[in-house]
Protein backbone atom coordinates (compact mmCIF):
# COMPACT_ATOMS: atom_id res chain seq x y z
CA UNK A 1 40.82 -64.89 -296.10
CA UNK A 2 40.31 -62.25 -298.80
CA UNK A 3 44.20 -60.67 -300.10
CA UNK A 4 45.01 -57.66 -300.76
CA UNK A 5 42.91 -56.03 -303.77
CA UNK A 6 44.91 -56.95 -307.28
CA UNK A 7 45.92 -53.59 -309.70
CA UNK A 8 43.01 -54.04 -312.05
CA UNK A 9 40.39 -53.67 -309.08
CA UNK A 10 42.91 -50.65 -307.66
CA UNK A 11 42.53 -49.21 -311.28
CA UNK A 12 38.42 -49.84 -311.13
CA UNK A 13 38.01 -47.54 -307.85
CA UNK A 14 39.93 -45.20 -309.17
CA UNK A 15 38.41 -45.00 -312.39
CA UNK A 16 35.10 -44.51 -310.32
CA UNK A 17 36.15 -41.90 -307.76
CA UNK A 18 37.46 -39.90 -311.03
CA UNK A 19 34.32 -40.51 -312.58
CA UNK A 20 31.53 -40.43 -309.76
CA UNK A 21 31.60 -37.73 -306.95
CA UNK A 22 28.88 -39.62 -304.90
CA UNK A 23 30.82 -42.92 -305.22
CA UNK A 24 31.64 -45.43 -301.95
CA UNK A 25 34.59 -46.70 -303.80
CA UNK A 26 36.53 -43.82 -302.09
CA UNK A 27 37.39 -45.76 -298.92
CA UNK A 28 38.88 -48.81 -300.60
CA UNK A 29 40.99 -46.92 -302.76
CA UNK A 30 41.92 -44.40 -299.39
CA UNK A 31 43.01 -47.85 -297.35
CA UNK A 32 45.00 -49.02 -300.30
CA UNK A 33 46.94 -45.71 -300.58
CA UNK A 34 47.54 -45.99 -296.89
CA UNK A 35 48.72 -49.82 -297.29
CA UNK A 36 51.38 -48.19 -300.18
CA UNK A 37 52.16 -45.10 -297.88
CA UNK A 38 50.46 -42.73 -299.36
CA UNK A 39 49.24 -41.19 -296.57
CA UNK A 40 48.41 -37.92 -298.32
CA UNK A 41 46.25 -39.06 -300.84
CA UNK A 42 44.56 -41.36 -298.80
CA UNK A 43 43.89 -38.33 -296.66
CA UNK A 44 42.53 -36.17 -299.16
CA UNK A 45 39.96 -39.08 -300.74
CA UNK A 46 38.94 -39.91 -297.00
CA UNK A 47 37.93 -35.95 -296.39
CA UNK A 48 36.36 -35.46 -299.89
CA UNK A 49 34.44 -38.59 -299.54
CA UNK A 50 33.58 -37.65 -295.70
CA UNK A 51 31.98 -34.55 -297.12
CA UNK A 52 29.56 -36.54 -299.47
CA UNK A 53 29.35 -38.92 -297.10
CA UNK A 54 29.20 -37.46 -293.17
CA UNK A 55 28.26 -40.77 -291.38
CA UNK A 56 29.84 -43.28 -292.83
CA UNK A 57 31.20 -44.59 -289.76
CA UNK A 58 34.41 -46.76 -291.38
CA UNK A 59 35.50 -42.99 -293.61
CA UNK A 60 35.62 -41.69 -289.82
CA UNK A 61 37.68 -44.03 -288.43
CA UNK A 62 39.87 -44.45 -291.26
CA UNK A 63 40.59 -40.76 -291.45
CA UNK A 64 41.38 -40.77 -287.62
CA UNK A 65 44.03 -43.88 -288.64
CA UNK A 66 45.99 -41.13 -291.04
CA UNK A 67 45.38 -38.44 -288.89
CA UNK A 68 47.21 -40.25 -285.83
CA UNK A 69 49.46 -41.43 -288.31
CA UNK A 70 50.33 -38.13 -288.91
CA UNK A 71 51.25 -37.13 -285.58
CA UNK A 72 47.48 -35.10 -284.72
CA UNK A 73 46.35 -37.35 -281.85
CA UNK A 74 43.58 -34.64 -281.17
CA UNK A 75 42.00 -35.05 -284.81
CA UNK A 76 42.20 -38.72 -284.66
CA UNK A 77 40.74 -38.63 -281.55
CA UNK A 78 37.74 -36.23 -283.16
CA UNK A 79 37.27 -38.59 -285.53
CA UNK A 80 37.30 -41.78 -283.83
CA UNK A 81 34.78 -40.12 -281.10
CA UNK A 82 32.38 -39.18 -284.10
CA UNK A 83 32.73 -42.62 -285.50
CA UNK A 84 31.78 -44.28 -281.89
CA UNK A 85 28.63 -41.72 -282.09
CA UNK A 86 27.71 -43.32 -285.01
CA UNK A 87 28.00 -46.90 -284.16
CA UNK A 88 28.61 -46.96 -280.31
CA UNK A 89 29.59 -50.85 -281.08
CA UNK A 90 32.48 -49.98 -283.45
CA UNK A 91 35.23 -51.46 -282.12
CA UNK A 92 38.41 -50.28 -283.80
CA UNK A 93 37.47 -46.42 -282.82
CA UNK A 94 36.60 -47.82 -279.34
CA UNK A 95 39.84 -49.68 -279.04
CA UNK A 96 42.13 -46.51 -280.73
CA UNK A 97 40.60 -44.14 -277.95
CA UNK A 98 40.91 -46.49 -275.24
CA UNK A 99 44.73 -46.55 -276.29
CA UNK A 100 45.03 -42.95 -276.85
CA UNK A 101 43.40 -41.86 -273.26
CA UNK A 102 45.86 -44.37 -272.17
CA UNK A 103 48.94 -42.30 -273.31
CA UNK A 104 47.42 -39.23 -272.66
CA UNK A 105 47.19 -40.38 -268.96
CA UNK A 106 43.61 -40.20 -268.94
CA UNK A 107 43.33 -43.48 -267.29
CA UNK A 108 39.37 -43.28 -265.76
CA UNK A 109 38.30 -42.71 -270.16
CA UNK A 110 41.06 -45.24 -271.03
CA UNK A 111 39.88 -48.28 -268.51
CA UNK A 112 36.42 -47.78 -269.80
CA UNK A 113 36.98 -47.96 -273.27
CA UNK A 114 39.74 -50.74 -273.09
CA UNK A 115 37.64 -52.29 -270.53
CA UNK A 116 35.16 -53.27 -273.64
CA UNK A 117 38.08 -53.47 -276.07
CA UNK A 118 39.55 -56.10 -274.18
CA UNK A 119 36.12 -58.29 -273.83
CA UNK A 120 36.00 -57.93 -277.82
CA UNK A 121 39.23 -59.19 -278.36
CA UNK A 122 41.33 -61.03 -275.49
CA UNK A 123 43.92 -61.79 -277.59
CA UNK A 124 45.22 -58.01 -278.26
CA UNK A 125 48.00 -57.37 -276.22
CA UNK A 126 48.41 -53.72 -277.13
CA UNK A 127 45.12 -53.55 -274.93
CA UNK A 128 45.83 -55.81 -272.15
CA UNK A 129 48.81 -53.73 -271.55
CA UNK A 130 47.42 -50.26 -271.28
CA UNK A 131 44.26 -51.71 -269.70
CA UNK A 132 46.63 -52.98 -266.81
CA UNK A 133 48.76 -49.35 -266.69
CA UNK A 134 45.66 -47.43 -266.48
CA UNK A 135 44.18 -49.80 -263.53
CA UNK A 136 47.14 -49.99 -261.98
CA UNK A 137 47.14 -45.74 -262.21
CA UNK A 138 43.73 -45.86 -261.05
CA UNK A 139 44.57 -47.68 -258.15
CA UNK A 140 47.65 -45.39 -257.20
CA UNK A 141 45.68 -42.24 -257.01
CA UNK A 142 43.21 -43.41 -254.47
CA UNK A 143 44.32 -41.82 -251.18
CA UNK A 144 46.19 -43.94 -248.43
CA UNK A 145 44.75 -45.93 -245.82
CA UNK A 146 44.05 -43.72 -242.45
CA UNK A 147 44.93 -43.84 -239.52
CA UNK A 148 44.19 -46.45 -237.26
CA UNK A 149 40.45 -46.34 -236.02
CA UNK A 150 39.03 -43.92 -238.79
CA UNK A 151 36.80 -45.15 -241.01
CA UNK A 152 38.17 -45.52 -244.94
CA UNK A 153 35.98 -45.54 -247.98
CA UNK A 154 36.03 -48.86 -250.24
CA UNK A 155 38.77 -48.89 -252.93
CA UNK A 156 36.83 -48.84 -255.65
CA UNK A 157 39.36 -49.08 -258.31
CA UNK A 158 40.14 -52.51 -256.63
CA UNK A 159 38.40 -55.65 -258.29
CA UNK A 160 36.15 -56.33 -254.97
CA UNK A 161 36.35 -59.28 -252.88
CA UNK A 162 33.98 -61.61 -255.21
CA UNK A 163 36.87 -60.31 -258.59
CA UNK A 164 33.72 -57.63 -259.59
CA UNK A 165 35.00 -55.08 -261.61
CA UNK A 166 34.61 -51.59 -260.27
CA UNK A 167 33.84 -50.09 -263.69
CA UNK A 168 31.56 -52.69 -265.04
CA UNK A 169 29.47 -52.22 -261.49
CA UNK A 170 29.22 -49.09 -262.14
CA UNK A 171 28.10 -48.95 -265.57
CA UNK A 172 25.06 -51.90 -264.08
CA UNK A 173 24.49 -49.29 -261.19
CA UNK A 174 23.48 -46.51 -263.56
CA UNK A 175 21.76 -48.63 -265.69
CA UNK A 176 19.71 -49.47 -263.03
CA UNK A 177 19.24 -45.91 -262.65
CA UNK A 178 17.98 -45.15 -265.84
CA UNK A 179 15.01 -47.94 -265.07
CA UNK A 180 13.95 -46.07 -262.83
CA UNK A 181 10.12 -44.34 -263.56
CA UNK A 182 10.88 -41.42 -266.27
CA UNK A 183 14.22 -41.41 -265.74
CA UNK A 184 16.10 -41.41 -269.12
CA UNK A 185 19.53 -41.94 -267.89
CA UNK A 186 22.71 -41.28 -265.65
CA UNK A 187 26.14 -40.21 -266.89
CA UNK A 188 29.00 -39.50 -265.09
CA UNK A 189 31.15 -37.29 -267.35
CA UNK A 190 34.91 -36.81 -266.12
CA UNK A 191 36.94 -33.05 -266.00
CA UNK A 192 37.52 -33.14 -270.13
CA UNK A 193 33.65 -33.51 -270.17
CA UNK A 194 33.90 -37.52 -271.52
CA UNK A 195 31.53 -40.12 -270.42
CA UNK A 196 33.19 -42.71 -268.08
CA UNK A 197 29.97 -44.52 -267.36
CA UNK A 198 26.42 -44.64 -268.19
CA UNK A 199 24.13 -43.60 -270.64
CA UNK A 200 21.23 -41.45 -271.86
CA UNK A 201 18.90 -42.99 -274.02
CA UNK A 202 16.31 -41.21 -276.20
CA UNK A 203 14.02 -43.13 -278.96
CA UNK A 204 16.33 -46.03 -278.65
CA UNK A 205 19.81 -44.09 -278.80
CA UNK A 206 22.48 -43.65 -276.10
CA UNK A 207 23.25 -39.56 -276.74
CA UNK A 208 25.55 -39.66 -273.71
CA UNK A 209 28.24 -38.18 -276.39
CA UNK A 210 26.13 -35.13 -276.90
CA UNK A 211 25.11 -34.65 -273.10
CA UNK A 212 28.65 -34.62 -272.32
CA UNK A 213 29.44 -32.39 -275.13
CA UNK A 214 26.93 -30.22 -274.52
CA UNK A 215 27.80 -30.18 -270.67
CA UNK A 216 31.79 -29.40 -271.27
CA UNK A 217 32.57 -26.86 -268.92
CA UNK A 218 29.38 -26.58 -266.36
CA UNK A 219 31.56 -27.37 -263.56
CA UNK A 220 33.90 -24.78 -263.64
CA UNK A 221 31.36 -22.66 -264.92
CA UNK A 222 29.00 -22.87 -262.25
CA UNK A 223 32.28 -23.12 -259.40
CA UNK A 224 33.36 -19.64 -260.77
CA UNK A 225 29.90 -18.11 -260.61
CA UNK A 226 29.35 -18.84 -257.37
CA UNK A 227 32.82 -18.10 -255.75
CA UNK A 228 32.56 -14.24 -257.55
CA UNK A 229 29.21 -14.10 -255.59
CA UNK A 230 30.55 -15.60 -252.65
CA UNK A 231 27.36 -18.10 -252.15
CA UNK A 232 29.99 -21.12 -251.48
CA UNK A 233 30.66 -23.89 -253.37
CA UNK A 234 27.59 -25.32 -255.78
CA UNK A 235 26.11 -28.81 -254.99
CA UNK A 236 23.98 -29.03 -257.89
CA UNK A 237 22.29 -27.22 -261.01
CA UNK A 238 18.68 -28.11 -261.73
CA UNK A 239 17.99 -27.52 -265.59
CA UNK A 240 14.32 -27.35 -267.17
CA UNK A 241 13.46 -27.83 -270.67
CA UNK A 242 9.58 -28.17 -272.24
CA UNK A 243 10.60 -31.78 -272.51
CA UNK A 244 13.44 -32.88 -269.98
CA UNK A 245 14.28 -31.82 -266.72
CA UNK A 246 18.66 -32.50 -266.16
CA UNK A 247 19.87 -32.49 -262.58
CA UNK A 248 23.42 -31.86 -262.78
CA UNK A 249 25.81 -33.02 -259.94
CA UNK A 250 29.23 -32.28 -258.65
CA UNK A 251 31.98 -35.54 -257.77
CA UNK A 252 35.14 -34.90 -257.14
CA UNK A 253 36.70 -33.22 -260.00
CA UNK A 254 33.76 -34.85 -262.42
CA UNK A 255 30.26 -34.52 -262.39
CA UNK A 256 26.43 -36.97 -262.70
CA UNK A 257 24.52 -35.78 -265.07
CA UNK A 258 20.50 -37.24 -264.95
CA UNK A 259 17.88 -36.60 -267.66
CA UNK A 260 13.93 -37.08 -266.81
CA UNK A 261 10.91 -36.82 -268.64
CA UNK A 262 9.41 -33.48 -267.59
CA UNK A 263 6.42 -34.36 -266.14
CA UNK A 264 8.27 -36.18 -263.48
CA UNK A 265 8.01 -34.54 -260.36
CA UNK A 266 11.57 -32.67 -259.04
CA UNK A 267 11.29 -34.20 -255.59
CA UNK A 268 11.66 -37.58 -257.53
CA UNK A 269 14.34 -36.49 -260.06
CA UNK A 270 16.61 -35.25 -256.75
CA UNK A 271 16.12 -38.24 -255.02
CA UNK A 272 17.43 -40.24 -258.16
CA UNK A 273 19.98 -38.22 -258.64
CA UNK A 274 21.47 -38.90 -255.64
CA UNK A 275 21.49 -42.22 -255.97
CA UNK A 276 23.10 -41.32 -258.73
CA UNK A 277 25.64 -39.26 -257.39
CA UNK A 278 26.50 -42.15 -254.78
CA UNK A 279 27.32 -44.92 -257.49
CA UNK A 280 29.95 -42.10 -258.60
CA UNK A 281 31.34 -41.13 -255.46
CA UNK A 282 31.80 -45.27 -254.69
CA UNK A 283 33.53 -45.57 -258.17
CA UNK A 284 35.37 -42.49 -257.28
CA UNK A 285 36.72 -43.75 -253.90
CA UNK A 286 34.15 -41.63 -251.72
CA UNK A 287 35.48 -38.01 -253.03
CA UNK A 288 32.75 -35.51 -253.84
């Protein structure tokens, strides 16, 4: 295992950051400074460097590190998002956001993204831990059992009888969606407007991220709308593009989102997007 980096290689980076604007030798020198404690500097290098160097995915999760460090969970959290953008398979920002929904309370985001922490790396037991609080949470919200002789919906936060994970169903089920002829994917997007499961792929790339960004707010959007003009509550917002057509769902307090190519016919993206809709409301214990 490669040590710690000795002074003369310490005094090489920074000879080259002084010397070379454009230089990668930034983020080396930034994680040594925060190994010493200086958290400053290391912050500083990380943003200059950042602004030569907007996608380099390790800069973004580093900088989130000093950031959290520094007691701003909500930049940290901008960065490590941004990193995961970049690289949807980076681990440590997928882990550090799984963590942070986790003590934020924000269990449905946290199980997903400790879900695939945990399957990374068993052994971490900072993420066994909040996996099992946010489950447990999960499971504590759904509503009680009814009375005797009405019918109750399936606990979907339960592992089911056969020790299937609820969210790793899900996340098959709207796959399976997104197979489907011109469909290019489901998300289902929770009340901050983050994607708890699916994904959205165009030319190759998930850009569930940017749907969800994008789609921050529509809910209570549309819900206000429609109670000032007394038409009711809404069940659904149809959206057109030259190249897309996005059926947009209500669930409980979250929402489906489903992106076709548009010269798939809307009969066909409605009947989808229920299906949709129903692999949320199972996941969401039958609410929407």
């Amino acid at each position: 295992m490669t040590g710690a980096p000795g002074p003369a290689q310490v005094r090489l980076w920074s000879e080259e950051v002084a010397r070379d604007p454009n230089t990668l030798a930034f983020l080396p020198l930034a994680q040594v400074y925060r190994r010493e404690g200086r958290r400053e500097a290391a912050l500083r290098l990380c943003i200059r460097g950042l602004e030569r160097h907007p996608t380099h995915v390790e800069a973004h999760y580093l900088l989130g590190l000093l950031y959290r460090e520094g007691g701003d969970a909500v930049k940290a959290f901008d960065e490590w998002d941004i990193a995961l953008r970049l690289d949807p398979e980076h681990g440590g920002s997928r882990r550090e956001i799984g963590l942070l929904c986790a003590e934020r309370g924000e269990w449905e985001a946290a199980a997903r993204h400790l879900e695939r922490a945990a399957a990374a790396d068993p052994a971490d037991a900072a993420v066994r831990d909040a996996l099992g609080r946010s489950r447990a949470s999960l499971r504590a919200a759904l509503p009680e059992a009814p009375a005797q002789g009405a019918s109750a919906p399936v606990s979907p936060a339960a592992p089911a009888a056969d020790g299937t994970d609820p969210w790793e169903a899900a996340q098959r089920d709207f796959q399976a969606v997104g197979t489907e002829r011109g469909v290019l994917g489901a998300v289902l997007l929770d009340a901050q407007g983050y994607v708890l499961a699916g994904e959205m792929r165009v030319d190759g790339t998930d850009r569930a991220p940017e749907v969800a960004a994008a789609l921050r707010g529509a809910s209570a959007e549309a819900e206000r709308a429609l109670r000032h003009l007394g038409l009711g509550a809404w069940q659904g917002i149809l959206v057109e593009t030259p190249e897309t057509v996005v059926r947009i769902s209500p669930v409980a307090d979250s929402m489906v989102a489903l992106a076709a190519g548009r010269t798939v016919p809307t009969g066909w993206v409605l009947r989808v997007a229920a299906r949709a809709r129903a692999v949320a409301e199972r996941l969401l214990g039958g609410a929407g």
